[in-house]
N, C-alpha and C. Protein backbone atom coordinates (compact mmCIF):
# COMPACT_ATOMS: atom_id res chain seq x y z
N UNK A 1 24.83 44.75 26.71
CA UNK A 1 24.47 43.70 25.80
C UNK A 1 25.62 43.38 24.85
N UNK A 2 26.52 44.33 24.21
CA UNK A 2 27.45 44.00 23.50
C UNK A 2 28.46 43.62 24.10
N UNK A 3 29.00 43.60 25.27
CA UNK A 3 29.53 43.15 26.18
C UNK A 3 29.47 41.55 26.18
N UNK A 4 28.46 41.41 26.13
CA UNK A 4 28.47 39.64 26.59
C UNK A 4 28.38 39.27 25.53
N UNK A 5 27.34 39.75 24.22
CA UNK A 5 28.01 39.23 22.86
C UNK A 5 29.42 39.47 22.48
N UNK A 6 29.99 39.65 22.70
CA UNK A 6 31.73 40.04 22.47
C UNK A 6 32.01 38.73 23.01
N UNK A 7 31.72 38.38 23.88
CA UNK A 7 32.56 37.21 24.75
C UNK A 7 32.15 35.60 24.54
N UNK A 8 31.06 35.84 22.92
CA UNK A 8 30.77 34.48 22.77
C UNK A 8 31.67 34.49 21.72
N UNK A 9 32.37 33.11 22.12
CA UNK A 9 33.67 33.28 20.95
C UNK A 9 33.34 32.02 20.20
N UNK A 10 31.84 32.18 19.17
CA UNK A 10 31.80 30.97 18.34
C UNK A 10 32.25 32.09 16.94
N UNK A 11 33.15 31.18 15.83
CA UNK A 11 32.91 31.66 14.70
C UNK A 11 31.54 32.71 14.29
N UNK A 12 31.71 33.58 13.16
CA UNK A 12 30.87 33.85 12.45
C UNK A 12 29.92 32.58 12.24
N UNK A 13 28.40 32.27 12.05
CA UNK A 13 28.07 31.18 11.11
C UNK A 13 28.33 31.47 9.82
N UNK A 14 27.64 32.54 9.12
CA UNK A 14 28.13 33.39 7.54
C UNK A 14 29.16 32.47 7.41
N UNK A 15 30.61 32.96 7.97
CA UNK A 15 31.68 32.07 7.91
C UNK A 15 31.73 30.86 7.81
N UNK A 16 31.53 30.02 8.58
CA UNK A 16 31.24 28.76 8.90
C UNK A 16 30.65 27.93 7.69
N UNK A 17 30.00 28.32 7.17
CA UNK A 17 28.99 27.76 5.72
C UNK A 17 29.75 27.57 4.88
N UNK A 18 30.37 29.50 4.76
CA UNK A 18 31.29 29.49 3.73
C UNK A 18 32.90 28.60 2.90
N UNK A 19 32.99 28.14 4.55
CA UNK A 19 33.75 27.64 4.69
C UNK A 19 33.35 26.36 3.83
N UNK A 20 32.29 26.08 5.43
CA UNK A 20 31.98 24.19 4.91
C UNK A 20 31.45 24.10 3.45
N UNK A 21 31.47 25.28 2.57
CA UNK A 21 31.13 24.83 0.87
C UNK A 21 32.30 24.65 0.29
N UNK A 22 33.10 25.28 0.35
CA UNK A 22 34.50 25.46 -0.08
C UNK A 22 34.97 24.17 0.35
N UNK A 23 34.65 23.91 1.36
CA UNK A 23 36.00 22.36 1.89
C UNK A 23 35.00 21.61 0.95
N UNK A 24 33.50 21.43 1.07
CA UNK A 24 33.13 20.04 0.14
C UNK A 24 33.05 20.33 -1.33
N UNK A 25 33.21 21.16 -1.72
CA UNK A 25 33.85 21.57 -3.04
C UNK A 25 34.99 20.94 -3.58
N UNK A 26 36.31 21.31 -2.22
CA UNK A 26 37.25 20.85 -2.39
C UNK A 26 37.53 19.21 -2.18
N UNK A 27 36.26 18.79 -1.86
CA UNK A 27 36.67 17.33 -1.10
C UNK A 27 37.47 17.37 -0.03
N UNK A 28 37.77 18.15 0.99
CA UNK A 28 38.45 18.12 1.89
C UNK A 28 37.56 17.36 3.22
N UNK A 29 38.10 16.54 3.32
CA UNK A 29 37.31 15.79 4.33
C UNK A 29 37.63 16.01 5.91
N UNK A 30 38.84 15.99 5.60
CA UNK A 30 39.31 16.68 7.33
C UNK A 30 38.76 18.17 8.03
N UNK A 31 38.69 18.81 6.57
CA UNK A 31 38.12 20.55 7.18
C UNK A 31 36.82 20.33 7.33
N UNK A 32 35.64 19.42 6.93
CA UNK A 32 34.41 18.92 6.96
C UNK A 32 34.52 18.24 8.16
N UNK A 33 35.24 17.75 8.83
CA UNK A 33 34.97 16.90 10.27
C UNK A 33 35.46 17.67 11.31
N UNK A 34 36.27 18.95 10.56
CA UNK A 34 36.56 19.56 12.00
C UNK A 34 35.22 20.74 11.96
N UNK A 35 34.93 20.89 10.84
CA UNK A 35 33.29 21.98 11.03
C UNK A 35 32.26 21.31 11.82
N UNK A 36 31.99 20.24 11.18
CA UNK A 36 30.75 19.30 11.95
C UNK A 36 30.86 19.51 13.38
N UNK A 37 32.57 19.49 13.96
CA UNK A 37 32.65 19.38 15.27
C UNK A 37 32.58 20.84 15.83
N UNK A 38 32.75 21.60 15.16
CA UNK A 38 32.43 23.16 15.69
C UNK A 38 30.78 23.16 15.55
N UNK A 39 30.05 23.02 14.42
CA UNK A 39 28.96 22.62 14.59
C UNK A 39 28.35 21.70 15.94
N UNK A 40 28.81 20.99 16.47
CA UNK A 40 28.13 19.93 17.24
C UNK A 40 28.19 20.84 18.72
N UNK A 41 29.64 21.52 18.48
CA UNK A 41 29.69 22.30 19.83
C UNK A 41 28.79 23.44 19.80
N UNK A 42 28.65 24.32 18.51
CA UNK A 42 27.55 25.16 18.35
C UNK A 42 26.75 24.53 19.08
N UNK A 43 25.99 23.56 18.55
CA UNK A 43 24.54 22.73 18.84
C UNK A 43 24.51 22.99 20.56
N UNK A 44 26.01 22.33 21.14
CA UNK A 44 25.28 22.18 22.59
C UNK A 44 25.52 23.53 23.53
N UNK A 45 26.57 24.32 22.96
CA UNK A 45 26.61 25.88 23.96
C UNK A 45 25.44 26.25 23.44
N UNK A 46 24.21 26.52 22.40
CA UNK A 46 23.08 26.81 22.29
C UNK A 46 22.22 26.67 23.68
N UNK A 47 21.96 25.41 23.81
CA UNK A 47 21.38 25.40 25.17
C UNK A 47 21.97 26.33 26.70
N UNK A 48 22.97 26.79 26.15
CA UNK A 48 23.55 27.24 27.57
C UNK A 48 23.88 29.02 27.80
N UNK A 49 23.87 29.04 26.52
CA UNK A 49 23.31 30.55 25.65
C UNK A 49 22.47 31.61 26.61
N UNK A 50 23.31 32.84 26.62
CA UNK A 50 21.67 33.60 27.58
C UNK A 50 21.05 34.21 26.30
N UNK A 51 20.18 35.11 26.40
CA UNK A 51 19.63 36.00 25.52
C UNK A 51 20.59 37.18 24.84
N UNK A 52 21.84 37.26 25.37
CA UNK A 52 22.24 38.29 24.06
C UNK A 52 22.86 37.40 23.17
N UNK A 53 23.54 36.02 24.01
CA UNK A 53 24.61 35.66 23.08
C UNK A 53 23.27 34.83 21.56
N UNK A 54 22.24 34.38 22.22
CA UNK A 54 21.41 33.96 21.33
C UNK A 54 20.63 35.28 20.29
N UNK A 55 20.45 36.41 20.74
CA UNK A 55 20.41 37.20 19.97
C UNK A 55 21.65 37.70 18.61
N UNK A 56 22.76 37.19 18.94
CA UNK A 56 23.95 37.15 17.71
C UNK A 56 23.80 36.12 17.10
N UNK A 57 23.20 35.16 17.43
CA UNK A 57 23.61 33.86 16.79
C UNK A 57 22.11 34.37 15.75
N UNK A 58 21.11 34.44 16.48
CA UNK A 58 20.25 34.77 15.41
C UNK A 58 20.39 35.45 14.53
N UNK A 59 21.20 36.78 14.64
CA UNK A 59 21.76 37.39 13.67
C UNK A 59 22.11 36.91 12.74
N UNK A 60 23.03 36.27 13.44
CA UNK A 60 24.39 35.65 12.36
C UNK A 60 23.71 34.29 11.43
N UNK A 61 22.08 33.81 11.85
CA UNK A 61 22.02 32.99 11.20
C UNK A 61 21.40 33.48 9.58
N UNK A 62 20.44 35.06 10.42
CA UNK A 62 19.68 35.11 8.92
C UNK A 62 20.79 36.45 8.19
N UNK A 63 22.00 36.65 8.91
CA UNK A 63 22.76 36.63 7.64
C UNK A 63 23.80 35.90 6.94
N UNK A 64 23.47 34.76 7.12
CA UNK A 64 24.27 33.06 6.53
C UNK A 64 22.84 32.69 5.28
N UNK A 65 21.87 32.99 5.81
CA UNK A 65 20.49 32.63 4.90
C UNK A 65 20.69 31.80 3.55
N UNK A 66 21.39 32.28 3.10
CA UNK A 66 21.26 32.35 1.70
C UNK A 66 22.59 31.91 1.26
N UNK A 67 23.90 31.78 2.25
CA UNK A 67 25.10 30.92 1.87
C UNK A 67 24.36 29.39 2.50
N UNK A 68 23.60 29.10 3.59
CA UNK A 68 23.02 28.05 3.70
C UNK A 68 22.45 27.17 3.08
N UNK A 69 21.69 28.43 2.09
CA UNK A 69 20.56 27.42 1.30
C UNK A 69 21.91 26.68 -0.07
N UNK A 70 23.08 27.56 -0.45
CA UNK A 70 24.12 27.48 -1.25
C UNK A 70 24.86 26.25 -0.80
N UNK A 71 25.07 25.68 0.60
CA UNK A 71 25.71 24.55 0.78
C UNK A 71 24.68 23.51 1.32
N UNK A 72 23.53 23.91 1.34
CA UNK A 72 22.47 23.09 1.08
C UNK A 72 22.27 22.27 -0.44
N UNK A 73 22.45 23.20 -1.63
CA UNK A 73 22.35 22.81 -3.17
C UNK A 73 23.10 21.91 -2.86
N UNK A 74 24.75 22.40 -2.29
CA UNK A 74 26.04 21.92 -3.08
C UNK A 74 26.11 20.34 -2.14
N UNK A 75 25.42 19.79 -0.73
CA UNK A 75 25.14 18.76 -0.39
C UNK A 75 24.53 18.16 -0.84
N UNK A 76 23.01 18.23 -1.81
CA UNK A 76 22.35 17.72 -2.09
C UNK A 76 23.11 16.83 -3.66
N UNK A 77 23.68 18.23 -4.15
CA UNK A 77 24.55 17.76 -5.83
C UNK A 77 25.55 16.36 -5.04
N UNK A 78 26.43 17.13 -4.22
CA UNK A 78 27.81 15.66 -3.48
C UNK A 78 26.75 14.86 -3.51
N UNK A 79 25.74 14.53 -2.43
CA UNK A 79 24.96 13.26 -2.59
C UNK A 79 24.63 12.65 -3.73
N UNK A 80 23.75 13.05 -4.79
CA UNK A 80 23.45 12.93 -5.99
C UNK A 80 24.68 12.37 -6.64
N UNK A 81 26.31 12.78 -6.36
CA UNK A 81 27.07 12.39 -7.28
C UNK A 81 27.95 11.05 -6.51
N UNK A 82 27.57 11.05 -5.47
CA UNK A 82 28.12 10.08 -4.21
C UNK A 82 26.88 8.74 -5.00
N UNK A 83 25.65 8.95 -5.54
CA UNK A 83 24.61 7.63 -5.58
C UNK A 83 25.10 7.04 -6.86
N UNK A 84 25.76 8.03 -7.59
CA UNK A 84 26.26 7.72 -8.96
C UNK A 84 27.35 6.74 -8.58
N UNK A 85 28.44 7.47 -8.04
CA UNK A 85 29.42 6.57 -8.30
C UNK A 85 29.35 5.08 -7.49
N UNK A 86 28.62 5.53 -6.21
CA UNK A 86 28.26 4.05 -6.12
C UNK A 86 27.52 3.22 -7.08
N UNK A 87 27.09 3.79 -7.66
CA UNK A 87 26.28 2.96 -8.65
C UNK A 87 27.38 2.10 -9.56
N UNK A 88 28.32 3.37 -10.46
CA UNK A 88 29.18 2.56 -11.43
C UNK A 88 29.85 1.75 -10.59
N UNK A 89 30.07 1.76 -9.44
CA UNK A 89 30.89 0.67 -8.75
C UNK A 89 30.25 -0.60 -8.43
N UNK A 90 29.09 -0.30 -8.03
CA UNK A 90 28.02 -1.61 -8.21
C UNK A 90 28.13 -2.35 -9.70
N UNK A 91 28.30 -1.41 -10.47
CA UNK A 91 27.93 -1.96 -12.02
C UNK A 91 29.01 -2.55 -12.28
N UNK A 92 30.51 -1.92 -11.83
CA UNK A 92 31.43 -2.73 -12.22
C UNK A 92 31.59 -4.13 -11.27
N UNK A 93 31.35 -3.92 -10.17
CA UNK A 93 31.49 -5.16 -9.43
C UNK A 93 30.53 -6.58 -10.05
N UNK A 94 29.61 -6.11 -10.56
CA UNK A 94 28.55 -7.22 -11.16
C UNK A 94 27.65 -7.13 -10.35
N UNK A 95 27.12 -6.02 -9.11
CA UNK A 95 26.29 -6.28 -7.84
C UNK A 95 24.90 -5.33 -8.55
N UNK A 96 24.70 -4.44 -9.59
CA UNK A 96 23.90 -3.94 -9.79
C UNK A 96 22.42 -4.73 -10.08
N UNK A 97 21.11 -4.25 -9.43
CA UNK A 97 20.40 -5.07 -9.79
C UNK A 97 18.72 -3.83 -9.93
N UNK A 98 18.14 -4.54 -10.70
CA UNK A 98 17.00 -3.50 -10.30
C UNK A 98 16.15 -3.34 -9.73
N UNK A 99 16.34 -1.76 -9.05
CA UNK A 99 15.70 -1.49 -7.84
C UNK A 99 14.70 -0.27 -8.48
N UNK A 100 13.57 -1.27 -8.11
CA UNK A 100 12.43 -0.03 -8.43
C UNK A 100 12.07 1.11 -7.87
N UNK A 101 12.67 1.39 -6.25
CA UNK A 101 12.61 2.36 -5.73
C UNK A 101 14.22 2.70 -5.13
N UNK A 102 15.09 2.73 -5.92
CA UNK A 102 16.46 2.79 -5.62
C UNK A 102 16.67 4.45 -4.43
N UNK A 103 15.60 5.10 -4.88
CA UNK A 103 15.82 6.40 -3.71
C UNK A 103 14.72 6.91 -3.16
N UNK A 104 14.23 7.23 -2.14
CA UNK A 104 13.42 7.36 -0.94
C UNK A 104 12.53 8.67 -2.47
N UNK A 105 11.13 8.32 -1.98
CA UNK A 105 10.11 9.37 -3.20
C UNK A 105 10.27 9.34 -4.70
N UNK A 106 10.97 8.41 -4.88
CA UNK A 106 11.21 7.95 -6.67
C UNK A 106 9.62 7.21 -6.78
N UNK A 107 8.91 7.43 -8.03
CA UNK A 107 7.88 7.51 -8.42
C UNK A 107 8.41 7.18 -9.77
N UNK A 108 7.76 6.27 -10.66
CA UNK A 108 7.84 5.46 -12.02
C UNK A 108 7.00 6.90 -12.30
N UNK A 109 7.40 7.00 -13.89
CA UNK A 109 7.00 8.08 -14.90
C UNK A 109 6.14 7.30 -16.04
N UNK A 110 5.97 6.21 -16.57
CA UNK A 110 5.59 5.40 -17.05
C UNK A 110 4.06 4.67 -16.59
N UNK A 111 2.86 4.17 -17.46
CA UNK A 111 1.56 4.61 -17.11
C UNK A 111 1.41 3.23 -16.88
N UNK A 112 2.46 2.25 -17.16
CA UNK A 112 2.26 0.82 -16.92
C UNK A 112 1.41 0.14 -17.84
N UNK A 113 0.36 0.77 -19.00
CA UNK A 113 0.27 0.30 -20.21
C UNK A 113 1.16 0.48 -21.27
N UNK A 114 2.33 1.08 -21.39
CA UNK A 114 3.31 0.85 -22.22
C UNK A 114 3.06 2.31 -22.79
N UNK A 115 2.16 3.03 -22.47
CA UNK A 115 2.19 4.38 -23.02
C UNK A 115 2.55 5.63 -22.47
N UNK A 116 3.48 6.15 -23.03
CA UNK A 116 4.78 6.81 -22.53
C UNK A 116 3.84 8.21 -22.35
């Protein structure tokens, strides 16, 4: 069994995360398109995977767990700061206008009688 896991030569994932937080940290956009593409190849040797090499990968995923959920935050913050600056750029262009549901599950806080 360790035999044939030895011979799957994908990155660590652990690694892999670690990585892809650090590059979008850094804004590095090139080290982000060459992960995606190690990612994409992950995705399709998965299917082709026997049972040990998928037994490492499982490994390797629930011990990434928790750097995952970490470049999970740190995508969600880039997005969040990606809606901003489009925004001031809308605002400076003169294109800003109001959008009552400007993001997918935005819900008014306001009772619509004026009482806060």
């Amino acid at each position: 069994m360790e035999q044939r896991a030895e011979q799957w030569q994908h990155p660590m994932l652990k690694d892999l995360v670690m990585e892809a937080s650090q590059a979008l940290a850094r804004l590095d956009a090139e080290r982000l398109e060459e992960l995606a593409l190690s990612c994409q190849a992950l995705n399709r040797d998965l299917a082709r995977m026997d049972g040990d090499a998928r037994l490492v990968l499982n490994s390797q995923a629930k011990a990434a767990a928790k750097d995952m959920a970490v470049f999970a935050r740190v995508l969600e913050a880039t997005r969040s700061n990606l809606d901003v600056m489009n925004r001031l750029r809308e605002r400076r262009q003169g294109q800003l206008e109001y959008r009552a549901a400007s993001r997918p599950g935005w819900r008014p806080t306001e009772s619509g009688h004026g009482d806060n």
